[in-house]
Each structure stands twice: as C-alpha cells, then as structure tokens.
Protein backbone atom coordinates (compact mmCIF):
# COMPACT_ATOMS: atom_id res chain seq x y z
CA UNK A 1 6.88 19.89 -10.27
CA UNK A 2 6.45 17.11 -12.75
CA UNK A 3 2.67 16.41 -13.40
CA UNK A 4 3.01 12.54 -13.34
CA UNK A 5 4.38 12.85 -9.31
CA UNK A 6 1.97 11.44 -7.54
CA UNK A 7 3.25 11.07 -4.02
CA UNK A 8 5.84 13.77 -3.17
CA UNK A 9 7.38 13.06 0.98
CA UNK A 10 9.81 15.94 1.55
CA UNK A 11 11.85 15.76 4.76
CA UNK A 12 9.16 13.86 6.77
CA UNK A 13 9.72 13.84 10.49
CA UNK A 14 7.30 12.16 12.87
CA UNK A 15 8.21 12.21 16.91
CA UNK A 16 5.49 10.26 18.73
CA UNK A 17 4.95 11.44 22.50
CA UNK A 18 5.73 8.64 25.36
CA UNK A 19 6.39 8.48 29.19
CA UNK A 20 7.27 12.48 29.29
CA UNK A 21 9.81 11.82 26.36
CA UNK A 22 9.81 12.26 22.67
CA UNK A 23 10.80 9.46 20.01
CA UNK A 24 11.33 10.19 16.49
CA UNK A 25 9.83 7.64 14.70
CA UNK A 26 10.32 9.23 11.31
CA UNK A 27 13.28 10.83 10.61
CA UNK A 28 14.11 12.96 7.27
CA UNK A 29 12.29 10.44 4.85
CA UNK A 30 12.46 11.80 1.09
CA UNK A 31 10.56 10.10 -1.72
CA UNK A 32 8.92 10.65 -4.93
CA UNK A 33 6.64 7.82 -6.85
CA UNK A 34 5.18 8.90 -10.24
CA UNK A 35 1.95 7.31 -11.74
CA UNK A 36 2.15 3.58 -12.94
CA UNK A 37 5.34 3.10 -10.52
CA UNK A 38 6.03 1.19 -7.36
CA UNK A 39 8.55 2.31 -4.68
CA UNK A 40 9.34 -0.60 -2.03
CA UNK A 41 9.84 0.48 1.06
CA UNK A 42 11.85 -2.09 2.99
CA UNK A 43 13.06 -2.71 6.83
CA UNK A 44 12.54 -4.77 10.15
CA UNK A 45 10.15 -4.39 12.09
CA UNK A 46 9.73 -1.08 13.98
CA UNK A 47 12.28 0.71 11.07
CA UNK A 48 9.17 3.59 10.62
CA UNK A 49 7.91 1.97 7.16
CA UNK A 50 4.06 1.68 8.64
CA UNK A 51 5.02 4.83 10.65
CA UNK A 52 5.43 6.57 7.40
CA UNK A 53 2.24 5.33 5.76
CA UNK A 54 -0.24 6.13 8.95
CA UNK A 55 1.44 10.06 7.86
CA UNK A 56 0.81 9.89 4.47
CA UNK A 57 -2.95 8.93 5.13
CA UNK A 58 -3.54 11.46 8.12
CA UNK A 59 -4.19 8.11 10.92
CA UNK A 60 -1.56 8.92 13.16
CA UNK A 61 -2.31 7.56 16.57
CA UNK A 62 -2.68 11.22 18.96
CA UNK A 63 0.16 10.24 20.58
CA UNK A 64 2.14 11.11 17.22
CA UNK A 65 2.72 14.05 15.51
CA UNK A 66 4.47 15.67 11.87
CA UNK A 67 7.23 17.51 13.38
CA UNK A 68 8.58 18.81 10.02
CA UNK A 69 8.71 18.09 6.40
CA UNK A 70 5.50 17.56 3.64
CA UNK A 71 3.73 15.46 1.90
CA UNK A 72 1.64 16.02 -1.30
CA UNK A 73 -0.92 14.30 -3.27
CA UNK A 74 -1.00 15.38 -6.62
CA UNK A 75 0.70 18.74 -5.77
CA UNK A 76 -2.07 19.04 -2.80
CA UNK A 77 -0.45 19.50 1.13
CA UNK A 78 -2.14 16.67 2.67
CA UNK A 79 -1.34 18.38 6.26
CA UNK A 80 -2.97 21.61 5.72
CA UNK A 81 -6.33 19.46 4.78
CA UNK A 82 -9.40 18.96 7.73
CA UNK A 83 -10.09 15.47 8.48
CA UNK A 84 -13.15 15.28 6.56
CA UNK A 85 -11.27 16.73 3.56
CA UNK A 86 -8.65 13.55 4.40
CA UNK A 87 -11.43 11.17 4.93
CA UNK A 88 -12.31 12.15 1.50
CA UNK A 89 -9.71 11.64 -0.25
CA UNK A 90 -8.52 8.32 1.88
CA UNK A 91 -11.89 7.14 0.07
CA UNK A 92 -11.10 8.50 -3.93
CA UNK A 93 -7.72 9.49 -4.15
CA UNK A 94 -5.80 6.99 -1.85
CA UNK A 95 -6.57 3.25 -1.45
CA UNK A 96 -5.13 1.47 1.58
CA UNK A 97 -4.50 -2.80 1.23
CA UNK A 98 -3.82 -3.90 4.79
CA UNK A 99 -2.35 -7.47 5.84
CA UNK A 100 -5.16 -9.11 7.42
CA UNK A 101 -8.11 -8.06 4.90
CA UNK A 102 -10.19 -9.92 6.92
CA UNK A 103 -10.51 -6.50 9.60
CA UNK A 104 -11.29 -4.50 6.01
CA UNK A 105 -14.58 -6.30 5.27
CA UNK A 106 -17.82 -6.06 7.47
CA UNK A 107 -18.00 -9.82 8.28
CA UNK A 108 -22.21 -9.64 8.42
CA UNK A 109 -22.50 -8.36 4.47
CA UNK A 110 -21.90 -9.81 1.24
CA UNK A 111 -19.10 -8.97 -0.87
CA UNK A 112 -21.29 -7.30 -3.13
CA UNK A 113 -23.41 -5.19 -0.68
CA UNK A 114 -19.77 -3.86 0.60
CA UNK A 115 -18.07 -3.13 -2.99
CA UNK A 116 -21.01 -1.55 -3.73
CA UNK A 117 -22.09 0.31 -1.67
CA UNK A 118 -18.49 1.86 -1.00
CA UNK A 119 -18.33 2.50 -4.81
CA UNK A 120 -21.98 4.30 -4.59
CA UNK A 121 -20.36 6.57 -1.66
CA UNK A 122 -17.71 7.85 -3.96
CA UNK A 123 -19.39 8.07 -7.22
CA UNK A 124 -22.70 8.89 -8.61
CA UNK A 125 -23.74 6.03 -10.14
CA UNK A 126 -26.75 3.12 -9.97
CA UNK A 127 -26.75 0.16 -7.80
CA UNK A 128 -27.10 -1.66 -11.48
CA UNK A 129 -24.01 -0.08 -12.81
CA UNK A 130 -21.81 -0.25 -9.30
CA UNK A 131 -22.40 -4.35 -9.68
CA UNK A 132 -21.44 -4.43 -13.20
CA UNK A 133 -18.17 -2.32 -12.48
CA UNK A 134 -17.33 -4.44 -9.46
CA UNK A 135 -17.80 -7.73 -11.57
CA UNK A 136 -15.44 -6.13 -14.51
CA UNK A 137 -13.03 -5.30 -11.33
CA UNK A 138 -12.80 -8.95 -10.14
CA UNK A 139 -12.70 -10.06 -13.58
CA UNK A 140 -9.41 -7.88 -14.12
CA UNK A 141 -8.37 -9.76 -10.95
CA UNK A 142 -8.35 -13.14 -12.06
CA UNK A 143 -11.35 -13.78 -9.67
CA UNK A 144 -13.36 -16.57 -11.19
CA UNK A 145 -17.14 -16.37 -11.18
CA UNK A 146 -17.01 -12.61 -9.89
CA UNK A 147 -21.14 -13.44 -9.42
CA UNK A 148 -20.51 -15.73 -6.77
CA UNK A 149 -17.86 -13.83 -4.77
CA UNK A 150 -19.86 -10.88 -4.98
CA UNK A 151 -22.72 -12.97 -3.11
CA UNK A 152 -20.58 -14.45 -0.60
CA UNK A 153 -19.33 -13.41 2.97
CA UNK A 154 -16.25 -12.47 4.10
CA UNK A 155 -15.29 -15.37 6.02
CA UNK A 156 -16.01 -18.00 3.12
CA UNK A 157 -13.05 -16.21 1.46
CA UNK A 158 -9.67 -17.25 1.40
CA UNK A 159 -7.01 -14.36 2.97
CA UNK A 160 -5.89 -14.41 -1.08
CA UNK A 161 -9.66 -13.92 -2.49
CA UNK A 162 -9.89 -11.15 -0.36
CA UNK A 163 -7.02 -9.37 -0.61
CA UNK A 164 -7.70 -9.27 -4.39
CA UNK A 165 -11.61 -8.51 -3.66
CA UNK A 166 -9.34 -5.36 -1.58
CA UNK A 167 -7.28 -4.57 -4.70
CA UNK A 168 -10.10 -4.84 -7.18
CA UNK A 169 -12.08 -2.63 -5.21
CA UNK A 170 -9.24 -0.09 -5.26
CA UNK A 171 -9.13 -0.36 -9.19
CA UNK A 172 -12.45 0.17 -9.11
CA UNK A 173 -12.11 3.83 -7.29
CA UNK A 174 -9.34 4.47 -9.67
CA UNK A 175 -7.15 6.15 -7.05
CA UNK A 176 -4.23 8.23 -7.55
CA UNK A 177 -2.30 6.50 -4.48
CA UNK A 178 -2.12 2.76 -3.58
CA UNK A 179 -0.40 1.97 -0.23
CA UNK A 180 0.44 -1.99 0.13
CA UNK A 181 1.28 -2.76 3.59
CA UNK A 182 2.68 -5.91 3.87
CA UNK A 183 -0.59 -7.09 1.56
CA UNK A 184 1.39 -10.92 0.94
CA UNK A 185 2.79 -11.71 5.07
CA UNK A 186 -0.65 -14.13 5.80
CA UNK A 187 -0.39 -15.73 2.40
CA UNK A 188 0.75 -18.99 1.28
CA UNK A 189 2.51 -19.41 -2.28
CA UNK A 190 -0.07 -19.59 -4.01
CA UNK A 191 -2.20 -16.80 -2.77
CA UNK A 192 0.97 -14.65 -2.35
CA UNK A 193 1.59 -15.40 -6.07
CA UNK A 194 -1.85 -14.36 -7.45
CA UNK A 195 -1.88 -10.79 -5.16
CA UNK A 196 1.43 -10.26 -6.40
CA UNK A 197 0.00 -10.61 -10.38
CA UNK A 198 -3.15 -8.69 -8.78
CA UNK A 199 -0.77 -5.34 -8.27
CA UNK A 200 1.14 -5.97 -11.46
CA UNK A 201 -2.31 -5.15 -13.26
CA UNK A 202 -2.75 -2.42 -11.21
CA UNK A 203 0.51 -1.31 -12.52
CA UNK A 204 0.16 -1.93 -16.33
CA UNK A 205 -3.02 0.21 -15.47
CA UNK A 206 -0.49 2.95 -15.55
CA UNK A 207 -2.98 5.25 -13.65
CA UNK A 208 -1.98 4.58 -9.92
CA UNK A 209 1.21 4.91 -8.01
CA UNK A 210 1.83 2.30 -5.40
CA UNK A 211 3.56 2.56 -2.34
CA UNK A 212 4.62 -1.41 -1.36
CA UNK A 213 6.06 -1.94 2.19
CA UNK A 214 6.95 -4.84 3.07
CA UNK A 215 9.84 -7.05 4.36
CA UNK A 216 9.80 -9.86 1.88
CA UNK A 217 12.60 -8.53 -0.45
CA UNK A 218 11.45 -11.15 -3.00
CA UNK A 219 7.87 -9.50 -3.14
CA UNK A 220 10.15 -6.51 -3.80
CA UNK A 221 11.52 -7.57 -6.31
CA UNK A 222 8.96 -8.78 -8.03
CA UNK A 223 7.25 -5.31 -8.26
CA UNK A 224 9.30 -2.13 -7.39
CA UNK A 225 10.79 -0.03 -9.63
CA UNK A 226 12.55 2.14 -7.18
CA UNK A 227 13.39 0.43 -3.61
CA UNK A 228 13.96 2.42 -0.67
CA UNK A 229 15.31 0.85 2.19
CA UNK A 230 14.32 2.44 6.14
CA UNK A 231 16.66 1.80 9.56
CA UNK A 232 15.74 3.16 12.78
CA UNK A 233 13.11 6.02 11.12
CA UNK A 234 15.09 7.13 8.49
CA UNK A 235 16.04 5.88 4.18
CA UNK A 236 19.72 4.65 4.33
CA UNK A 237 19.75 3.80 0.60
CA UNK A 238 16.80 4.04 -2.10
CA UNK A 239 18.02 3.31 -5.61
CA UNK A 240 16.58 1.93 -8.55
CA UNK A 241 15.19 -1.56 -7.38
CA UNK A 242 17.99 -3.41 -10.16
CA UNK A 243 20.95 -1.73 -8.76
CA UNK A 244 19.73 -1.95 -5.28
CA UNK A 245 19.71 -5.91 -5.80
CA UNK A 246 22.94 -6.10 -7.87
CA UNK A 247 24.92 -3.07 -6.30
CA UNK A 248 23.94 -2.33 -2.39
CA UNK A 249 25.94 0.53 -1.17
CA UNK A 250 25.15 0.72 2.31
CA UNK A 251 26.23 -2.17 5.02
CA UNK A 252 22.34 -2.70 6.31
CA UNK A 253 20.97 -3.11 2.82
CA UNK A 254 23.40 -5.71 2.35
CA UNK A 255 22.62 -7.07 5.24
CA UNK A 256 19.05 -7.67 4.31
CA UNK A 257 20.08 -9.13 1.12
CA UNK A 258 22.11 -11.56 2.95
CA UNK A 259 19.42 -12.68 4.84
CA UNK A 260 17.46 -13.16 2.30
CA UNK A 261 19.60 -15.62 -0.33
CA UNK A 262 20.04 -17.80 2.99
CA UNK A 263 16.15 -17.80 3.59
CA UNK A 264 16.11 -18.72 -0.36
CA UNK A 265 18.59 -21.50 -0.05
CA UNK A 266 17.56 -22.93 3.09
CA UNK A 267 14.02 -23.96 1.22
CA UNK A 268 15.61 -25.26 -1.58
C-alpha cells in the first residue's frame, strides 16, 4: 500500500438495527485520502456522509453495526482495535471538528485550561510548554491575541473563534486524520471564510489528511482535491474535485450542481 495513504475505506457497509428490520445506512463506500489532501464528501441530508464518519471513528450508536468492508489508519484495521485502543487514537491520530463547537468545549473552563490540558493527556510535556504550543497554534490560525482567547470562556467566543480554537487544537496534536463535519453550516461569511483559510493551513501543513463533509458545494470547492459524492448510503461519483465541477457524470451530481449556481445567483 502506498505509505502516504492515510485513510483507506474498502467496501464499507453499515446496516443499523430498527423496529425488527435492518437498514443499510452505508452501502459499499470506497475511498482513499493521502496525507496533505482533502476528499469532500457531499449529499443531502440522511445520504450516510455522517454515517460514514461515526464508522471511521468507532461512535456508532449500538443500534448500528459494520456489516462488511474495512477501514485503516495508517495501514492499522481500526475494527479489530478495543475501545480504549480507539479512544486513543480518536485523541492522537484522528481529530474530529463538529458543527456546533460550542458542545466540544467544557463551557465552565478557560480556553487555555481545556487546550491544555487535552494536549498534556496526549503528550509528555510541561504545563509551560503546552501554553506556548497552544499560543503558536492560534497564532497559525489567524487568532489575534492568542493570550486572551486562551483566558477566555467558551461562550465569549464567537461559533468562528471557536471552531478555529477546534482546528488549532487539532494542529496542535498533529493528527494523521482530520474529519470536518459540516465545520462552516452555523457560520456567517465572515466566520465561514476564516475556518475555511483555517483548514487550508492545515493543508499546506502537508502532514494531515482531511476528510470534509459537508453540503455546501462551494466550501467544497474551495478545499477538496478529490470530491466524492453519497446518495441513499452509497458514492455515485467521486472524481477529482475539477472535473467533478466541470464534467459531472452522474444525473444526481448534476443535480446538486444545479442547485447550487441557482442558490449562487439568487444572492447576487
């Protein structure tokens, strides 16, 4: 297998368990993302895109279960690992950017005592020296006066501040895996805008593959290099994100790209 694959998903099936019947949720989802690239996974709601990332991370809800298929970190099987092997490497290896990054953040602690502390879990290293990397971290984020944020609470945060507190925090555990889950859907412009340049670091990092889902095709655009696009559980197209745009072979990716230059127009 090539060294720089990150994230390897090989014929992923997930049926979840419901009223004495079975639904697959997930149905015969291939991808690869190598380190430094983004695959955008894109779909309405209820396509399996989340579905997908609660496998990869080993949260499925009990009601859910891998029927079939793999997935590998790094050339690891993620499903033959305990969940305190998983927990451990949700915390190193794989960092997760949710929607609402307000549910991420204890709301009773300072920035600071949370980035922290979370960095001291995962790496042996002074409370001195944990500060000074999560100030460099915000820095890199375009956070300005990382002193302050780091002193402040959750809640005196903008949803933007926060999600790039989230992101810089990631950088900071230099993981393997990023998973963006619809990280821009809360945001307005402008804080959509400055998480979008906040992943684009990540990226010219070069270190981290990122997994983006989201339904905003223009966020998509902005960052993917690969787009894959999910109906009803399973990838109907994934293609280089430039000929995805340009060339859409399949009816519901055009679809979606429809939708989207008459969202476009209509605020112009």
């Amino acid at each position: 297998m090539n060294d720089s694959i990150v994230l390897d998903v090989n014929e992923l099936h997930v049926n979840i368990h419901a009223d004495r019947e079975q639904v697959q949720a997930v149905r015969n989802v291939s991808f690869r993302i190598q380190s430094g690239k983004v695959l955008g996974i894109v779909g309405e709601s209820g396509c399996g895109k989340s579905m997908t990332c609660l496998a990869i991370l080993g949260l499925l809800h009990p009601s859910a279960r891998i029927t079939k298929g793999s997935i590998s970190l790094k050339g690891q099987p993620l499903s033959k690992l305990s969940q305190r092997q998983l927990t451990r490497i949700r915390g190193r290896e794989i960092a997760l950017i949710l929607q609402n990054p307000m549910t991420a953040f204890n709301p009773v602690l300072t920035i600071g005592k949370q980035f922290t502390e979370t960095l001291r879990a995962h790496q042996s290293i002074s409370r001195q020296q944990a500060n000074q990397r999560a100030i460099e971290c915000l820095k890199q984020m375009a956070l300005h006066d990382p002193e302050k944020v780091l002193g402040q609470y959750p809640f005196e945060l903008s949803g933007g501040m926060l999600q790039r507190v989230m992101i810089a925090l990631s950088l900071a555990m230099n993981p393997s895996l990023l998973i963006a889950d619809e990280p821009t859907t809360a945001l307005d412009p402008g804080n959509k805008s400055n998480v979008i340049e906040a992943l684009r670091t990540v990226k010219r990092e070069g270190k981290t593959a990122i997994l983006l889902v989201s339904h905003d095709l223009d966020v998509i655009g902005e960052l993917a290099d690969d787009v894959a696009v999910m109906k009803d559980g399973q990838i109907v197209e994934i293609a280089p994100a430039e000929q995805l745009f340009s060339m859409p072979k399949h009816e519901y990716t055009k679809l979606l790209l429809d939708a989207r230059l008459v969202a476009n127009s209509s605020k112009e």
